[in-house]
Protein backbone atom coordinates (compact mmCIF):
# COMPACT_ATOMS: atom_id res chain seq x y z
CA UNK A 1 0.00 0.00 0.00
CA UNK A 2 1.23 3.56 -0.94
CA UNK A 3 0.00 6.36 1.49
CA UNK A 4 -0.26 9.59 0.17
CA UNK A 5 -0.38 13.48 1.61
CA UNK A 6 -0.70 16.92 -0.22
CA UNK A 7 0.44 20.02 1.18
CA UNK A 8 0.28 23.65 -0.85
CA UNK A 9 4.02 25.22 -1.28
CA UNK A 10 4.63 28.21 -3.26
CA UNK A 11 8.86 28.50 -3.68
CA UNK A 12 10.43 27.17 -6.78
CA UNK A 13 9.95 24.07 -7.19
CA UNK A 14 12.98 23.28 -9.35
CA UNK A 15 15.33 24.42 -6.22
CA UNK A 16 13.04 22.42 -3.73
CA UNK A 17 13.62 19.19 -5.35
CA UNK A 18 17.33 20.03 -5.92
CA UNK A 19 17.66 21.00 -2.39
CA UNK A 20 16.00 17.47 -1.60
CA UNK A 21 18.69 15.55 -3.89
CA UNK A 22 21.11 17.49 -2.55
CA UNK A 23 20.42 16.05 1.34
CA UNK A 24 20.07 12.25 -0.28
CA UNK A 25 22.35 9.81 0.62
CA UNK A 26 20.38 7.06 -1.59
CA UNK A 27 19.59 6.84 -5.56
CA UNK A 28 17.30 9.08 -6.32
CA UNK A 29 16.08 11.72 -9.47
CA UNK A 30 14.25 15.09 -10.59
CA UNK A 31 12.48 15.24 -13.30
CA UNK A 32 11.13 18.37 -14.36
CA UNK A 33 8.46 17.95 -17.22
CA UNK A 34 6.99 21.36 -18.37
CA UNK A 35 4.73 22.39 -15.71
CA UNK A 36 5.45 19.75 -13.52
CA UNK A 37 8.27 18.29 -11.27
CA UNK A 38 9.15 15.09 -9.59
CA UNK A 39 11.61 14.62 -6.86
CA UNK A 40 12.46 10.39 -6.41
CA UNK A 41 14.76 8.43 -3.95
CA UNK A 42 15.22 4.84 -3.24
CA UNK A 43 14.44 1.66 -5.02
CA UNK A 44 11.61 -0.58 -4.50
CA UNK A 45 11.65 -2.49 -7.61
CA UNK A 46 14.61 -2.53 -10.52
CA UNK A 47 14.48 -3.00 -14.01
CA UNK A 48 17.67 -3.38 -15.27
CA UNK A 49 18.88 -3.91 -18.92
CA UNK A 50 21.25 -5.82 -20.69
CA UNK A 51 22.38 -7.57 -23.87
CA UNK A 52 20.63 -10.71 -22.85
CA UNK A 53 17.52 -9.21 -21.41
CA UNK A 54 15.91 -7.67 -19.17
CA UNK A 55 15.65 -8.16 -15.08
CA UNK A 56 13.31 -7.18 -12.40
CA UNK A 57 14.23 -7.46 -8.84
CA UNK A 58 12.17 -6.81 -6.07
CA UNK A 59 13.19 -6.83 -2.30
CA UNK A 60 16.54 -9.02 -3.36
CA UNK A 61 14.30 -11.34 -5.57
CA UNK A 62 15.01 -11.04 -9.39
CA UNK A 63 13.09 -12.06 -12.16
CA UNK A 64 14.78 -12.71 -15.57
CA UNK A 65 12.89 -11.87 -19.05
CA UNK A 66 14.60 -13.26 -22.00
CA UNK A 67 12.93 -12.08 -24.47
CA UNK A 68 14.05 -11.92 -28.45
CA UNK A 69 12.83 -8.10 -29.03
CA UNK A 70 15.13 -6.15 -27.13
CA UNK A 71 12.12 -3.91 -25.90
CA UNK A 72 9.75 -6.69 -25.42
CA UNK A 73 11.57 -7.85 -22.49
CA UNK A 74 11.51 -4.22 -20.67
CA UNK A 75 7.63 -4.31 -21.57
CA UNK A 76 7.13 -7.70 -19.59
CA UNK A 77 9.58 -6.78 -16.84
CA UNK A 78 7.44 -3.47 -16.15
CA UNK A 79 3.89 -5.57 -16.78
CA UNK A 80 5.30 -7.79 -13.40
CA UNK A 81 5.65 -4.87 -11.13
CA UNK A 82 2.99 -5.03 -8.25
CA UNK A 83 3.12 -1.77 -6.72
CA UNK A 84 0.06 0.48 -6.93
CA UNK A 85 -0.36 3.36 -9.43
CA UNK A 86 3.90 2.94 -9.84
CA UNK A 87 5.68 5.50 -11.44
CA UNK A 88 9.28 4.53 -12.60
CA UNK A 89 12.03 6.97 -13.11
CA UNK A 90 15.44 6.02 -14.25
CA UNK A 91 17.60 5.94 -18.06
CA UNK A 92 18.18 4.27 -21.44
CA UNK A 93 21.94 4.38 -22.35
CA UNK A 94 22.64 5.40 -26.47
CA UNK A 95 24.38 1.97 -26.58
CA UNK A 96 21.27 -0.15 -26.43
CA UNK A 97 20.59 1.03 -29.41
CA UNK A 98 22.92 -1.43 -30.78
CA UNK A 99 20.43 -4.06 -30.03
CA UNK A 100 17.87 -1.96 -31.26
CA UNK A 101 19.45 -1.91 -34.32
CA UNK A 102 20.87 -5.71 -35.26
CA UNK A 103 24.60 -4.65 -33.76
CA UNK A 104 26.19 -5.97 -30.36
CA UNK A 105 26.98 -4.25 -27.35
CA UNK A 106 30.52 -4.48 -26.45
CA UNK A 107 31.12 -6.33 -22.95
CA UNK A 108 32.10 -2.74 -21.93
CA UNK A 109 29.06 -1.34 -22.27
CA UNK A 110 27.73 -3.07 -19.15
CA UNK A 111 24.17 -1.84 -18.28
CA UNK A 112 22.05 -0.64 -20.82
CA UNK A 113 19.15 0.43 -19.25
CA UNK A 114 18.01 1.31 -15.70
CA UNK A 115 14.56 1.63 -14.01
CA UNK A 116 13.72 2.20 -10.93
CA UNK A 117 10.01 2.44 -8.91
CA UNK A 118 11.31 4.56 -5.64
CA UNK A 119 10.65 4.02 -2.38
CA UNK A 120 9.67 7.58 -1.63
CA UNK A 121 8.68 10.47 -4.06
CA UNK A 122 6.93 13.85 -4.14
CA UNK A 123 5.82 15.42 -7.46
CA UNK A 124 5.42 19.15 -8.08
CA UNK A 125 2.50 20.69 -9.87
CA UNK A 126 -0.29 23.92 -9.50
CA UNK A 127 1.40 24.87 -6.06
CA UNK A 128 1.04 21.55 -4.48
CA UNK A 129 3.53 18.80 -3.09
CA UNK A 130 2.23 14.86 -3.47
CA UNK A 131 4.05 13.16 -0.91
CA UNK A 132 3.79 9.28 -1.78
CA UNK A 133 5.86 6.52 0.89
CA UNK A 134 5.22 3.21 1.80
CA UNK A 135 3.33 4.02 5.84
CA UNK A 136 2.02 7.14 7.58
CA UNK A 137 5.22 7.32 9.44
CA UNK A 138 7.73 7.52 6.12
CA UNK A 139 5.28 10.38 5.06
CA UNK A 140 5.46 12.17 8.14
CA UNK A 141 9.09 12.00 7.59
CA UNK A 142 9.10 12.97 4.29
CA UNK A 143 6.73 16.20 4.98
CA UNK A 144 9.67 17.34 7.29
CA UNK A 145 12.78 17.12 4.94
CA UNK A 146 10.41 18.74 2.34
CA UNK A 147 10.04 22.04 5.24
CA UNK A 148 14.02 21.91 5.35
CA UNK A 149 14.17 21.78 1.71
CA UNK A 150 12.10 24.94 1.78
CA UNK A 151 14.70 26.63 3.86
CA UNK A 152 17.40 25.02 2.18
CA UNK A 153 16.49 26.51 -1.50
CA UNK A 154 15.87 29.86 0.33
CA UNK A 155 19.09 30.27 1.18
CA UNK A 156 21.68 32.46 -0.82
CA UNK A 157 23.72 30.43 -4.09
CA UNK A 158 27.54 30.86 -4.26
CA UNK A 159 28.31 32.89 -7.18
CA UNK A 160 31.39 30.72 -7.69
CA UNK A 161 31.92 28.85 -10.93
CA UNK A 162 34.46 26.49 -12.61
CA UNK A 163 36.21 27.43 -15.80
CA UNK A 164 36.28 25.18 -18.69
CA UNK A 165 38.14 25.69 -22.39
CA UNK A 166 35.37 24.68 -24.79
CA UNK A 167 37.54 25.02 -27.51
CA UNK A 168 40.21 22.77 -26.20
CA UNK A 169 40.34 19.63 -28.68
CA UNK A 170 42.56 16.90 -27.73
CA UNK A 171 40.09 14.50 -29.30
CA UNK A 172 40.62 14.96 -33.01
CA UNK A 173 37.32 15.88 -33.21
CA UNK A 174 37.93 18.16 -36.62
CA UNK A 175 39.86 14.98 -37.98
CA UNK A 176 36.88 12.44 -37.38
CA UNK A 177 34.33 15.35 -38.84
CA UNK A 178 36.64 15.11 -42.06
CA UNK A 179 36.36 11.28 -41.71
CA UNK A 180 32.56 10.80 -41.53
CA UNK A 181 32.31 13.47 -44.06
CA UNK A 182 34.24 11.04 -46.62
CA UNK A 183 32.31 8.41 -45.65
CA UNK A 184 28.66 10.64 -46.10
CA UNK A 185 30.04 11.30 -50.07
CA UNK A 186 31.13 8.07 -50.92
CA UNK A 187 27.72 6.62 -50.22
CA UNK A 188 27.34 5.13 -46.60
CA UNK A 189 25.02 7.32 -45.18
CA UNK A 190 23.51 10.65 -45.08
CA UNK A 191 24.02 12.46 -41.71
CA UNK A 192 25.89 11.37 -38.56
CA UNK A 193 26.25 12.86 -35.30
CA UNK A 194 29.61 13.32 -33.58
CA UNK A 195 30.18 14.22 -30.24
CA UNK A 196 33.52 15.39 -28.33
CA UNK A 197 34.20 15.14 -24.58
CA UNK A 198 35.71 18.22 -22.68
CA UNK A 199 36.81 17.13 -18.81
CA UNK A 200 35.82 19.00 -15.66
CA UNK A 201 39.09 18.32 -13.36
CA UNK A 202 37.25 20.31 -10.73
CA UNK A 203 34.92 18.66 -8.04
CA UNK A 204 31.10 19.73 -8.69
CA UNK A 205 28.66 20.28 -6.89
CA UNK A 206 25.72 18.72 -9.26
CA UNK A 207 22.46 20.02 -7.66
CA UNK A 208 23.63 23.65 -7.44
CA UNK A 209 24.90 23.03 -10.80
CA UNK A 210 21.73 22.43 -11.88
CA UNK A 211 20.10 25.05 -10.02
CA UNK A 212 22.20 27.44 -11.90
CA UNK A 213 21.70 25.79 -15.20
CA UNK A 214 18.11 25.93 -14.69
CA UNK A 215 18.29 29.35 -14.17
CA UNK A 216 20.19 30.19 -17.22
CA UNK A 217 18.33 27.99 -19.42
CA UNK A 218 15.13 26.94 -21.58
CA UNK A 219 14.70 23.10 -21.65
CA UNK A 220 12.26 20.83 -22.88
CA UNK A 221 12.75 18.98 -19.95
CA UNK A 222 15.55 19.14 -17.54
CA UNK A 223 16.71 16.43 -15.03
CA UNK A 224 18.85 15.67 -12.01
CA UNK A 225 20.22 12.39 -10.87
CA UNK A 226 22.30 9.55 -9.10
CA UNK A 227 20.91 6.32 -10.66
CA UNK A 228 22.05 2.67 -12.07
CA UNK A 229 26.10 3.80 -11.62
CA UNK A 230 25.71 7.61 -12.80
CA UNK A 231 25.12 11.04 -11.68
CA UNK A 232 24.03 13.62 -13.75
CA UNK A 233 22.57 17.01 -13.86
CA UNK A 234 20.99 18.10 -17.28
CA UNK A 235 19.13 20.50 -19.52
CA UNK A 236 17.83 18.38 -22.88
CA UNK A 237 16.52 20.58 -25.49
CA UNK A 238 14.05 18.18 -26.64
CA UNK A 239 12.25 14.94 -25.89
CA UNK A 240 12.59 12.15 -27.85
CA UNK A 241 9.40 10.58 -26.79
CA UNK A 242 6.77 11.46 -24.77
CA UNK A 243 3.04 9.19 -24.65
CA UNK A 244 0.05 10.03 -22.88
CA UNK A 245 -1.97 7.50 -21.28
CA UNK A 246 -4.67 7.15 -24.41
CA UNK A 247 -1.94 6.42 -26.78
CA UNK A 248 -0.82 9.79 -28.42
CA UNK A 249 2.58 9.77 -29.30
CA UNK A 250 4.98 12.77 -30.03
CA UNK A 251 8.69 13.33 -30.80
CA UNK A 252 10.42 16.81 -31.24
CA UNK A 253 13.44 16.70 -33.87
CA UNK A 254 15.56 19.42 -33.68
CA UNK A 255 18.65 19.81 -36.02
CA UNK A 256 19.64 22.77 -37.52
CA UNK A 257 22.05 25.55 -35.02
CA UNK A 258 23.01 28.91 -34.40
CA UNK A 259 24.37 30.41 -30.88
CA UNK A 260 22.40 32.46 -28.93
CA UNK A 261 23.70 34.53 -26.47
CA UNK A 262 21.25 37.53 -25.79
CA UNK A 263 22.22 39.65 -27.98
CA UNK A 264 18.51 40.76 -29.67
CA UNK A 265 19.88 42.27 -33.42
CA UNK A 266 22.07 39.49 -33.68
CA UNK A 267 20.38 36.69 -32.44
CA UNK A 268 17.75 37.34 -35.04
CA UNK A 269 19.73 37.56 -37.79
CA UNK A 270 21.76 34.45 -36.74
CA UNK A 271 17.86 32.97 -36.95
CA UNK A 272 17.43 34.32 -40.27
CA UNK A 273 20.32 32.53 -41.54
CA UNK A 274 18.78 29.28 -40.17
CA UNK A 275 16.42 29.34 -42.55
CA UNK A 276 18.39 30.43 -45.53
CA UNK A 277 21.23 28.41 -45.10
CA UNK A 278 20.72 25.10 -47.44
CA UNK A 279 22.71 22.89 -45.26
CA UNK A 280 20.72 23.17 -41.89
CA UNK A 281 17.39 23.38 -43.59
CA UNK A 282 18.16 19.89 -45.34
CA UNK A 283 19.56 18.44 -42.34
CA UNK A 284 16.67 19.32 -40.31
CA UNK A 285 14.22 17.90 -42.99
CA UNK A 286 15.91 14.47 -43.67
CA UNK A 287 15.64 14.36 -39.55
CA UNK A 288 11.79 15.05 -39.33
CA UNK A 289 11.30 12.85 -42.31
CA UNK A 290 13.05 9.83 -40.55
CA UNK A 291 11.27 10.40 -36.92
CA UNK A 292 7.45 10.41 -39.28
CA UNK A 293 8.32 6.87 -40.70
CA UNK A 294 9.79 5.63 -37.19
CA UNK A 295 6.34 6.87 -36.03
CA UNK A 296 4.18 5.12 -38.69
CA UNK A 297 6.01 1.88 -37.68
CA UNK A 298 4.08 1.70 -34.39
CA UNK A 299 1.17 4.60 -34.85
CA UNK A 300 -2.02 3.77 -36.21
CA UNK A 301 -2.27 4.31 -40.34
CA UNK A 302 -2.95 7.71 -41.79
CA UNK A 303 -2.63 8.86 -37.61
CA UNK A 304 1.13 10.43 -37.87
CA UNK A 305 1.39 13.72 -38.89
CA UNK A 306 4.12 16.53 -38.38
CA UNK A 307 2.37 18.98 -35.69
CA UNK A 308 4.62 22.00 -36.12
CA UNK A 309 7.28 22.20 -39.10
CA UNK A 310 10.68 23.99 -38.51
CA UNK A 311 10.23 26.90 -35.19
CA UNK A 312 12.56 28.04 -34.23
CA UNK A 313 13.61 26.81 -29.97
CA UNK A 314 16.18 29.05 -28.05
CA UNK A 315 17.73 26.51 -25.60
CA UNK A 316 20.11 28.37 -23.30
CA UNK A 317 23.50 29.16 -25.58
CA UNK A 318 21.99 28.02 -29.49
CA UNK A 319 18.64 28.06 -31.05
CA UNK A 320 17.97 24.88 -33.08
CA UNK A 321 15.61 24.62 -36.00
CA UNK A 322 12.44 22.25 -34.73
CA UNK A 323 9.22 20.44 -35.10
CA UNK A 324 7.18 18.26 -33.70
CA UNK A 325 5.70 14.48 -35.45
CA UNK A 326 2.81 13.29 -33.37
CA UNK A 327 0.68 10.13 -33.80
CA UNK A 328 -1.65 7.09 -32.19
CA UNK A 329 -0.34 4.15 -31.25
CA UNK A 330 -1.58 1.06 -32.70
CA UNK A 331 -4.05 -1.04 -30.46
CA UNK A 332 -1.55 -3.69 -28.68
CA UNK A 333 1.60 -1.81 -28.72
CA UNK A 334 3.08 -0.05 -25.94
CA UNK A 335 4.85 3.00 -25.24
CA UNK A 336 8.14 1.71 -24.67
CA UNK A 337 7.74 0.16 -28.01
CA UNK A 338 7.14 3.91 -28.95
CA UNK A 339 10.98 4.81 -27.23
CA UNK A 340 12.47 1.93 -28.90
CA UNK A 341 11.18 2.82 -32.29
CA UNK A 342 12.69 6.08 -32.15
CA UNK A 343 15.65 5.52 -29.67
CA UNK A 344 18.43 6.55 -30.33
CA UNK A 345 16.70 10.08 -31.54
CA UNK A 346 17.38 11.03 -35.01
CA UNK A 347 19.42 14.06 -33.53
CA UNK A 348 21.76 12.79 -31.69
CA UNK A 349 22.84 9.63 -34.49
CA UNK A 350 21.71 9.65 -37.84
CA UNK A 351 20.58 8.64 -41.10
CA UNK A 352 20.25 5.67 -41.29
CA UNK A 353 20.10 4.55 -37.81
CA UNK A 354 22.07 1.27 -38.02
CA UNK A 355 24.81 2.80 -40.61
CA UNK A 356 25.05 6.13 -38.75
CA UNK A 357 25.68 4.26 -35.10
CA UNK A 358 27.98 1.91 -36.75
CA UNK A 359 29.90 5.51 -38.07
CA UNK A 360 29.80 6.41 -34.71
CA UNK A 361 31.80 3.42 -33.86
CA UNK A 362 34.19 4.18 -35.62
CA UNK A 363 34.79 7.67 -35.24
CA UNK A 364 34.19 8.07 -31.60
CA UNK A 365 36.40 6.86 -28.81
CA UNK A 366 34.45 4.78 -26.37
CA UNK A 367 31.34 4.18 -25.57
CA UNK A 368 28.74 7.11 -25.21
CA UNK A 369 26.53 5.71 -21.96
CA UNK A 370 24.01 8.55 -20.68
CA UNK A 371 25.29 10.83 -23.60
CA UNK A 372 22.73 10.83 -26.43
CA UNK A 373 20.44 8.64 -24.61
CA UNK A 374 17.32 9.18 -22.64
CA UNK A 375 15.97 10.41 -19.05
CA UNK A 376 12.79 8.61 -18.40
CA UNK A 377 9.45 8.52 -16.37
CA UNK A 378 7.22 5.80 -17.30
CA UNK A 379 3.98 5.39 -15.42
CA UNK A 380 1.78 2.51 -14.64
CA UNK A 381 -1.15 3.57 -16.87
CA UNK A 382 0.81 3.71 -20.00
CA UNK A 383 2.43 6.79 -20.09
CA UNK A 384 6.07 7.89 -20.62
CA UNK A 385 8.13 10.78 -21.21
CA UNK A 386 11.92 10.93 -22.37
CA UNK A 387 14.21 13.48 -22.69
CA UNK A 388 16.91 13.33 -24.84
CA UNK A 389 20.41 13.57 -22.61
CA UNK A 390 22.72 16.53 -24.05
CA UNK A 391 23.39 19.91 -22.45
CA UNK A 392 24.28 17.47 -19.60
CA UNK A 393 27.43 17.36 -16.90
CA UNK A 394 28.31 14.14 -16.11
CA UNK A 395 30.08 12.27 -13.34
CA UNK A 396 31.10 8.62 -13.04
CA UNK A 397 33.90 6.51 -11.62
CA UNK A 398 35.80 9.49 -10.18
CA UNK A 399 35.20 11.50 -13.98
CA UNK A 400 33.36 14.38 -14.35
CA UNK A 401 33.07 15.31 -18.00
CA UNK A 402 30.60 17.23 -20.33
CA UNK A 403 29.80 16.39 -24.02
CA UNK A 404 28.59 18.09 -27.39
CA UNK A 405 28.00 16.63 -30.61
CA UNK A 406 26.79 18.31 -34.34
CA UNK A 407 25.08 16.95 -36.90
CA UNK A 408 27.26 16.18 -40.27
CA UNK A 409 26.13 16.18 -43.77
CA UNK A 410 27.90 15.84 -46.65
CA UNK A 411 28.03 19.83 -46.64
CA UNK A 412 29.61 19.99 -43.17
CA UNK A 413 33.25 21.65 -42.63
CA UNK A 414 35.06 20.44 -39.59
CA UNK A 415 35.81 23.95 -38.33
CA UNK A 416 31.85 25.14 -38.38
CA UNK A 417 31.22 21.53 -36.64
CA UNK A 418 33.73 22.04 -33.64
CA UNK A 419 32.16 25.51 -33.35
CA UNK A 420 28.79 24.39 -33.21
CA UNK A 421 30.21 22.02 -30.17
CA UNK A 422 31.85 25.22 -28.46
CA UNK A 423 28.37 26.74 -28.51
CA UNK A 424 26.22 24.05 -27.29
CA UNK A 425 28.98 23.29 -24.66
CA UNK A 426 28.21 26.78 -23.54
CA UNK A 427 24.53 25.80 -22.22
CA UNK A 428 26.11 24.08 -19.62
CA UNK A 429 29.72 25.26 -18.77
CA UNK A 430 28.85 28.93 -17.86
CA UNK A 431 27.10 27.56 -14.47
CA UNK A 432 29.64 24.57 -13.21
CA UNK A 433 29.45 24.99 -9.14
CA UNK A 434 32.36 23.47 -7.48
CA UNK A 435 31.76 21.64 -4.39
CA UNK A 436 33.77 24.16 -2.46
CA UNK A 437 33.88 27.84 -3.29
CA UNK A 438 36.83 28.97 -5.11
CA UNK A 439 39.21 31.98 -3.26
CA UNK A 440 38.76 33.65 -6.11
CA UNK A 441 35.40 33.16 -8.29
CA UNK A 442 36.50 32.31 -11.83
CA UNK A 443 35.45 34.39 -14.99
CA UNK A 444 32.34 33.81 -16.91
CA UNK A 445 32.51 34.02 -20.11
């Protein structure tokens, strides 16, 4: 049984969940999700992923679900969960899209996916706090570290931040732009994204960090976490899925960049040249194109349809080129048949799927993880929304690192493409915290 108590609360509630994460000592998440925001912690029941399938455990007992469709055995492993009215919050690494897509994980890759029902949780929405725990007691408990949460995200944020160089490449990444261009002429495939990694050497502190980031940006959907091995605190620019409980399906492609820093005159010409210049506009329309038919593989016939063609987003430091494909899914299938249709998001690999990923491969050094992946809720009616992890600091095995990626065509120049990095970078390095404040606060650019 899940008891439940609401209490009004006015504050931000962006800083009150952060402030909550921030006292945590267990796995936990926020999810912010337009109007709405969702603090987690604990683990009641795990779904975990990997090459061979798919797990649930449950108070130390675990379930196994082989299953041949890489997303049918998530389905069934969720479809066994017990709890009441569960909501589980957790991610989908970019490299289980190799199963998704006929290739093999390497043994590196390790977990795959990650779900997690919590053991506590209080969502966010019109002014009021849902606290949800397992007795009366655990509630009672959990009203109290939501008052010092209050207080906590009252009190004054250190104006301290850590410098980064975003234009520091010790990567190659101009090199392995040149590369995949090649590779786009001679016939392989038509757009790839690559990503480069800049390291943070300085200890962060991840839920100021994303208090600040929150502050200086627009997401789609933003996110904090520790979860399945990683911490994270992020600001996606899009979703790549999101389904309501009656079926309705909708993705938001956005390709197509330009920085954005502010600046009025210039930002508005830099979004006139959006939609002049010939190589974003294509790029942008192959993407949408690609994300309809995903769609139309699990949507009802004659249901998908593009909702809004080519906005223009601001999203903190760039403004992308977007729109939005909606549809209905077909009677039977499920919404995380929806995420794996469309997983990884056009945006952040390719086209084609299967021949940009194996690009990736190949011009990449390791293994992505969180990077280009997906945040997730996914609730017991159905439901499930997804956010697409870039703008994003990471930390994991004693690393702290961000990452940006651009989208290459056969028109792409590896100097424009690192650029396009520097700016996106920019979304997130501007409001690095460190864990303890600096003698002498470093310049923000």
């Amino acid at each position: 049984m899940t008891f439940e108590r609401r209490v009004r609360i006015e504050p931000d509630h962006v800083e009150i969940a952060a402030a909550l994460a921030a006292g945590s000592t267990e796995p936990h998440m926020v999810y912010e999700n337009e109007n709405s925001v969702s603090w987690a912690e604990g683990e009641s029941a795990v779904v975990s992923v990997h090459a061979s399938g798919a797990t649930l455990t449950v108070e130390g007992q675990r379930s196994a679900f082989p299953e041949d469709r890489p997303h049918a055995a998530v389905a069934a492993a969720l479809g066994a969960i017990t709890v009441p009215r569960w909501r589980a919050y957790g991610w989908a690494g970019y490299e289980w899209s190799h199963l998704l897509h006929g290739g093999e994980p390497a043994e590196t890759d390790g977990k795959l996916a990650h779900l997690a029902v919590p053991r506590r949780e209080i969502r966010f929405s019109n002014g009021v706090a849902t606290l949800r725990a397992a007795s009366e007691s655990e509630v009672d408990i959990l009203e109290r570290r939501l008052a010092d949460a209050v207080t906590a995200a009252a009190a004054p944020v250190t104006p301290d931040r850590v410098a980064i160089d975003e234009h520091e490449d010790s990567s190659g990444y101009r090199e392995a732009v040149a590369a995949a261009v090649s590779e786009i002429r001679s016939g392989l495939l038509d757009k790839v994204i690559l990503s480069r990694v800049v390291p943070v050497e300085q200890e962060l502190d991840l839920p100021a960090t994303y208090v600040a980031g929150r502050r200086g940006n627009a997401p789609a959907r933003s996110f904090l976490l520790r979860s399945g091995g990683w911490e994270a605190a992020g600001f996606s620019p899009e979703i790549v899925a999101a389904v309501g409980a009656e079926g309705i399906v909708r993705t938001q492609p956005l390709a197509g960049t330009r920085a954005f820093d502010g600046d009025t005159p210039v930002d508005s010409a830099r979004r006139d040249e959006l939609y002049r210049d010939a190589k974003e506009v294509f790029e942008h329309a192959i993407s949408v194109r690609l994300a309809a038919i995903e769609m139309a593989g699990v949507c009802a016939p004659g249901s998908v349809h593009i909702a809004d063609f080519m906005a223009v987003k601001e999203r903190g430091s760039v403004q992308h080129l977007a729109s939005e494909v909606a549809g209905r899914l077909t009677a039977g299938r499920t919404a995380w048949a929806a995420l794996a249709a469309l997983f990884p998001a056009v945006t952040a690999s390719g086209i084609p799927k299967a021949e940009a990923c194996e690009s990736i491969r190949r011009n990449e050094s390791g293994a992505r993880g969180l990077y280009s992946g997906a945040v997730l809720t996914l609730d017991s009616d159905g439901s499930l929304d997804a956010a697409l992890v870039l703008r994003t600091v990471f930390r994991r095995d004693g690393r702290t690192w961000l990452r940006a990626g651009a989208g290459i065509v056969a028109q792409s120049t590896p100097d424009r493409e690192f650029e396009e990095t520097a700016e996106k970078l920019r979304s997130v390095s501007r409001f690095l915290v460190p864990s303890v404040p600096a003698r002498v606060p470093a310049r923000v650019s």
